[in-house]
C-alpha atoms as a PDB file:
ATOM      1  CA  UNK A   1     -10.168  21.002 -15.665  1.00  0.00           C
ATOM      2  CA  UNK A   2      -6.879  22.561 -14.678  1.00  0.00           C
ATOM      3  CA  UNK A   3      -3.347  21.937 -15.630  1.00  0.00           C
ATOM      4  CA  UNK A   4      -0.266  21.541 -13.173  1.00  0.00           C
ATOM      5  CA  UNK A   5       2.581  21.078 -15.246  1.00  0.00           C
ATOM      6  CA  UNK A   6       2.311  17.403 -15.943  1.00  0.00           C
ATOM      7  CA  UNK A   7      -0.726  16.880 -14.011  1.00  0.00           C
ATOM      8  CA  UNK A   8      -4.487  17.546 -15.321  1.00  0.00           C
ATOM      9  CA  UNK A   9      -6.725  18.036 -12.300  1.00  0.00           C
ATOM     10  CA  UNK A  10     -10.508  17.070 -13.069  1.00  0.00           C
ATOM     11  CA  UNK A  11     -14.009  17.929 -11.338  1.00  0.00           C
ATOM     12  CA  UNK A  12     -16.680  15.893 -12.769  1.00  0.00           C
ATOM     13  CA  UNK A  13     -20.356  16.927 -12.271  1.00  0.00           C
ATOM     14  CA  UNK A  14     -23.170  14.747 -13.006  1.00  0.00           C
ATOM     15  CA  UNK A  15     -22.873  12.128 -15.722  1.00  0.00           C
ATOM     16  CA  UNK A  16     -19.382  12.018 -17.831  1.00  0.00           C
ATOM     17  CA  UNK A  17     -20.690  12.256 -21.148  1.00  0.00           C
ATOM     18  CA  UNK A  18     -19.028  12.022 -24.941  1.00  0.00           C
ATOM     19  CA  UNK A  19     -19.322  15.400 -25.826  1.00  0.00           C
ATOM     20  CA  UNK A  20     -16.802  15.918 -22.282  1.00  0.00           C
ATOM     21  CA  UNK A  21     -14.840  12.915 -22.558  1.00  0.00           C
ATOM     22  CA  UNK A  22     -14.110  14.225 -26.118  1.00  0.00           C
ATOM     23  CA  UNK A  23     -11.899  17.395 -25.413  1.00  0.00           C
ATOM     24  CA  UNK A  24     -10.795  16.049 -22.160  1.00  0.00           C
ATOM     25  CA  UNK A  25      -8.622  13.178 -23.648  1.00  0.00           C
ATOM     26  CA  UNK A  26      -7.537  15.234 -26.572  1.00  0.00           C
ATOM     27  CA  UNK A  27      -6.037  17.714 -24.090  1.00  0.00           C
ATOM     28  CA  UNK A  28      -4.476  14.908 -22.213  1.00  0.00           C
ATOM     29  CA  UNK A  29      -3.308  13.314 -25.344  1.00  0.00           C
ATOM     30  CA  UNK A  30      -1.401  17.364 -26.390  1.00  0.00           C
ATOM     31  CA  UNK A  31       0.119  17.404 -22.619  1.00  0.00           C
ATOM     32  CA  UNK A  32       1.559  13.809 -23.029  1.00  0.00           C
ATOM     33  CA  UNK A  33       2.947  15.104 -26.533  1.00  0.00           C
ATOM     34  CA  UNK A  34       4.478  18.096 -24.966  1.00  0.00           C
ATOM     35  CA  UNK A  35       5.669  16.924 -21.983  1.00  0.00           C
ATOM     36  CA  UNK A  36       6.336  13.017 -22.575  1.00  0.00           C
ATOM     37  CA  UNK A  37       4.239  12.331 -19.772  1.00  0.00           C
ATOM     38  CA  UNK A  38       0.873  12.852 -18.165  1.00  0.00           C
ATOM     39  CA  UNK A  39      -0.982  12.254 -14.567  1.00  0.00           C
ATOM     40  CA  UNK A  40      -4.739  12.357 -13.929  1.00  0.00           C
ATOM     41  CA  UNK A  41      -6.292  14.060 -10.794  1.00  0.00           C
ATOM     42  CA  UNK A  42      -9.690  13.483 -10.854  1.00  0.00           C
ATOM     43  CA  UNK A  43     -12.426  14.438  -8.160  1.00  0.00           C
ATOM     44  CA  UNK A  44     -15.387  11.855  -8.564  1.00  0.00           C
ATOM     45  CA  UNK A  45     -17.379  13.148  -5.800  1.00  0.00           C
ATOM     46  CA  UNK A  46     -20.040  14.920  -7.677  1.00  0.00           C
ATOM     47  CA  UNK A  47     -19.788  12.557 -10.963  1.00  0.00           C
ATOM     48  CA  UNK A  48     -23.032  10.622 -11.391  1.00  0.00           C
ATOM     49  CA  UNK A  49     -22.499   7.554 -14.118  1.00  0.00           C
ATOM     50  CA  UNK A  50     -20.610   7.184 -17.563  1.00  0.00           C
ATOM     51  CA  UNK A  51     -22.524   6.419 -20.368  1.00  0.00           C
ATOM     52  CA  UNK A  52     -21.723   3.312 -22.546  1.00  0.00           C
ATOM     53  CA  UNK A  53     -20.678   5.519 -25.143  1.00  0.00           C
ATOM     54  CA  UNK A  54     -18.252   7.356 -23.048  1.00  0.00           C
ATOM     55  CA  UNK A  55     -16.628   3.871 -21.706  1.00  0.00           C
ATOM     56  CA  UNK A  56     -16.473   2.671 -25.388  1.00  0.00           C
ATOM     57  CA  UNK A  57     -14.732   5.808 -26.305  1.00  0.00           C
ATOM     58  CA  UNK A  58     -12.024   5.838 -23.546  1.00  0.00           C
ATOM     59  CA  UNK A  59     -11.339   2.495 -24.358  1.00  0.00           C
ATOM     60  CA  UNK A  60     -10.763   3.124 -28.149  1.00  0.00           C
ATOM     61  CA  UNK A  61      -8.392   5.930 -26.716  1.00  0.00           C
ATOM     62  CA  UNK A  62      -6.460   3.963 -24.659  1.00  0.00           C
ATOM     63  CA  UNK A  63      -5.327   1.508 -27.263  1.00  0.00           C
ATOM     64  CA  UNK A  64      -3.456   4.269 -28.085  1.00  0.00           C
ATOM     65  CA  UNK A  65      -2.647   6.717 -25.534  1.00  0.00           C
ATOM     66  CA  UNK A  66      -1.596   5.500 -21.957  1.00  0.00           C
ATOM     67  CA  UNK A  67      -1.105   8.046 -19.037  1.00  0.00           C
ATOM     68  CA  UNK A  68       1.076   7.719 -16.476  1.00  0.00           C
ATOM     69  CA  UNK A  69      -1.305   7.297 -13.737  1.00  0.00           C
ATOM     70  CA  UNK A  70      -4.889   7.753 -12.557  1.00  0.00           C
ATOM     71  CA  UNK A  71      -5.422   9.074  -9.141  1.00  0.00           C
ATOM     72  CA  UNK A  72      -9.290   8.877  -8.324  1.00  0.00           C
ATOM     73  CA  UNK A  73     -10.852  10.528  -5.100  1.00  0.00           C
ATOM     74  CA  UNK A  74     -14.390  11.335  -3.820  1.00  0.00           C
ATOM     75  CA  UNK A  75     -16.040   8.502  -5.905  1.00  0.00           C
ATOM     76  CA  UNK A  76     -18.880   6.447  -4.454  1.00  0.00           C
ATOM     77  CA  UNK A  77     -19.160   2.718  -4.096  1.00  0.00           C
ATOM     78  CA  UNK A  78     -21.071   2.485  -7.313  1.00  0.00           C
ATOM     79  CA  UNK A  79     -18.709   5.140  -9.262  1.00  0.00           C
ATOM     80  CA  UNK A  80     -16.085   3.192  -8.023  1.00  0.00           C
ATOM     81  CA  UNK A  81     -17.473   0.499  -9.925  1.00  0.00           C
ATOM     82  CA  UNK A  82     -17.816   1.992 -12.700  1.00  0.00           C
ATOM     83  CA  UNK A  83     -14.515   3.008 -13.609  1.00  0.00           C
ATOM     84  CA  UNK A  84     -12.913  -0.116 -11.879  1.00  0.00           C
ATOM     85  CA  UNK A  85     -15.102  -2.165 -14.869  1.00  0.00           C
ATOM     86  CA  UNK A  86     -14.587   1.060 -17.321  1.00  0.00           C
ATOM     87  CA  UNK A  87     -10.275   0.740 -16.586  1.00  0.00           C
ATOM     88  CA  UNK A  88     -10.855  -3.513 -16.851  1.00  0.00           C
ATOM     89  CA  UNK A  89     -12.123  -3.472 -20.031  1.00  0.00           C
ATOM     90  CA  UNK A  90      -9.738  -0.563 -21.533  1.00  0.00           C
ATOM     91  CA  UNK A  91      -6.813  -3.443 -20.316  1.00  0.00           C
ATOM     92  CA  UNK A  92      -8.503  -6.488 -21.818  1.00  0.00           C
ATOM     93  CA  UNK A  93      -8.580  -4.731 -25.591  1.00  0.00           C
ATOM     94  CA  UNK A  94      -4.767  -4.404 -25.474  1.00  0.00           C
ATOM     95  CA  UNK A  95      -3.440  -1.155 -24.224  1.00  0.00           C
ATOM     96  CA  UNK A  96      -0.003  -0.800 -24.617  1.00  0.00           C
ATOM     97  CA  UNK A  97       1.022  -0.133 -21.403  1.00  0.00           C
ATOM     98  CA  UNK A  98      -0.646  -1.231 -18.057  1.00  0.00           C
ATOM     99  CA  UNK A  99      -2.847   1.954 -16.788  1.00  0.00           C
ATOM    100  CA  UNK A 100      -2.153   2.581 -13.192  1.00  0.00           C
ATOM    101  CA  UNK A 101      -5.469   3.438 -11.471  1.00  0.00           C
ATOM    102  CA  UNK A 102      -5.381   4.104  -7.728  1.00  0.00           C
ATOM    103  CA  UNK A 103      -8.458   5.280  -5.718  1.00  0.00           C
ATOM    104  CA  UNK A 104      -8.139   7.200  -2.359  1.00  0.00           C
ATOM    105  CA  UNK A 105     -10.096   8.938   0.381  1.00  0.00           C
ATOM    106  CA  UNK A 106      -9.303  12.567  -0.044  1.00  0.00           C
ATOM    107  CA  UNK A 107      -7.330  14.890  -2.556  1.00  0.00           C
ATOM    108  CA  UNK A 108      -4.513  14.970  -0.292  1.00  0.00           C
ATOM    109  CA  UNK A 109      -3.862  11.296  -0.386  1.00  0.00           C
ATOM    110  CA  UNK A 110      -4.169  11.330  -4.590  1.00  0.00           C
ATOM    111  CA  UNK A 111      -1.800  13.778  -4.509  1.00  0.00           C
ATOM    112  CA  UNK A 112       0.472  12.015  -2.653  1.00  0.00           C
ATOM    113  CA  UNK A 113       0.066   8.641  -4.625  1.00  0.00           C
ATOM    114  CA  UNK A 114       1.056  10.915  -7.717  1.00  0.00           C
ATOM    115  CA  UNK A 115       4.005  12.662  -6.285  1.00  0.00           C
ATOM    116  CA  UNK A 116       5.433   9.537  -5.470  1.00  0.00           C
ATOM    117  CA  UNK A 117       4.683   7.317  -8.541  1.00  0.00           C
ATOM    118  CA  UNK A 118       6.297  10.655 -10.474  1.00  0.00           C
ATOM    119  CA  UNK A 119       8.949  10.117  -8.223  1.00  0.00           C
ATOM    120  CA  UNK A 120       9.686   6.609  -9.340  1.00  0.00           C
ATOM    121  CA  UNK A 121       9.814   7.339 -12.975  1.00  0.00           C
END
């Protein structure tokens, strides 16, 4: 995980478990403190499954924390699927604020999608 200014740029390997999910949103949620704002790079291309736990978590967390966007890249059909239902479900229990979840080819095209949502706000 690495931090460009309001951006948090994240490689998951294998499964994304609790114990990572964890310390990964409570960064997120210090950055949106501190800056007001906060965008989501994350590389799916080596990430192999979320655990129910995990999904139940980030939902919880999201009822009370929304970032300002979720660029996705390198995620397989069935990863894809994953977080599609993970990002339903955190919507249906009531989030505050719609969660703006894009997925793209490359990290050059999820960058872009983030520079110009950032743009917009």
């Amino acid at each position: 995980m690495t931090r460009e200014g309001d951006l948090v740029h994240l490689k998951l390997r294998g499964p994304f478990v609790l114990e990572h999910a964890r310390p990964v949103h409570e960064y997120l949620a210090q950055l949106m403190a501190e800056t007001g704002r906060c965008y989501l790079l994350a590389d799916m291309s080596q990430m192999d499954g979320i655990p129910t736990d995990t999904r139940r978590y980030v939902g919880e967390w999201h009822k009370h924390h929304t970032v300002s966007g979720v660029a996705v890249y390198g995620a397989s059909f069935a990863t894809r699927a994953i977080a599609t239902l993970m990002f339903q479900a955190v919507r249906i229990v009531g989030v505050q604020r719609q969660i703006e979840m894009e997925f793209f080819r490359d990290e050059s095209e999820a960058r872009r999608w983030i520079a110009a949502h950032s743009a917009k706000k």
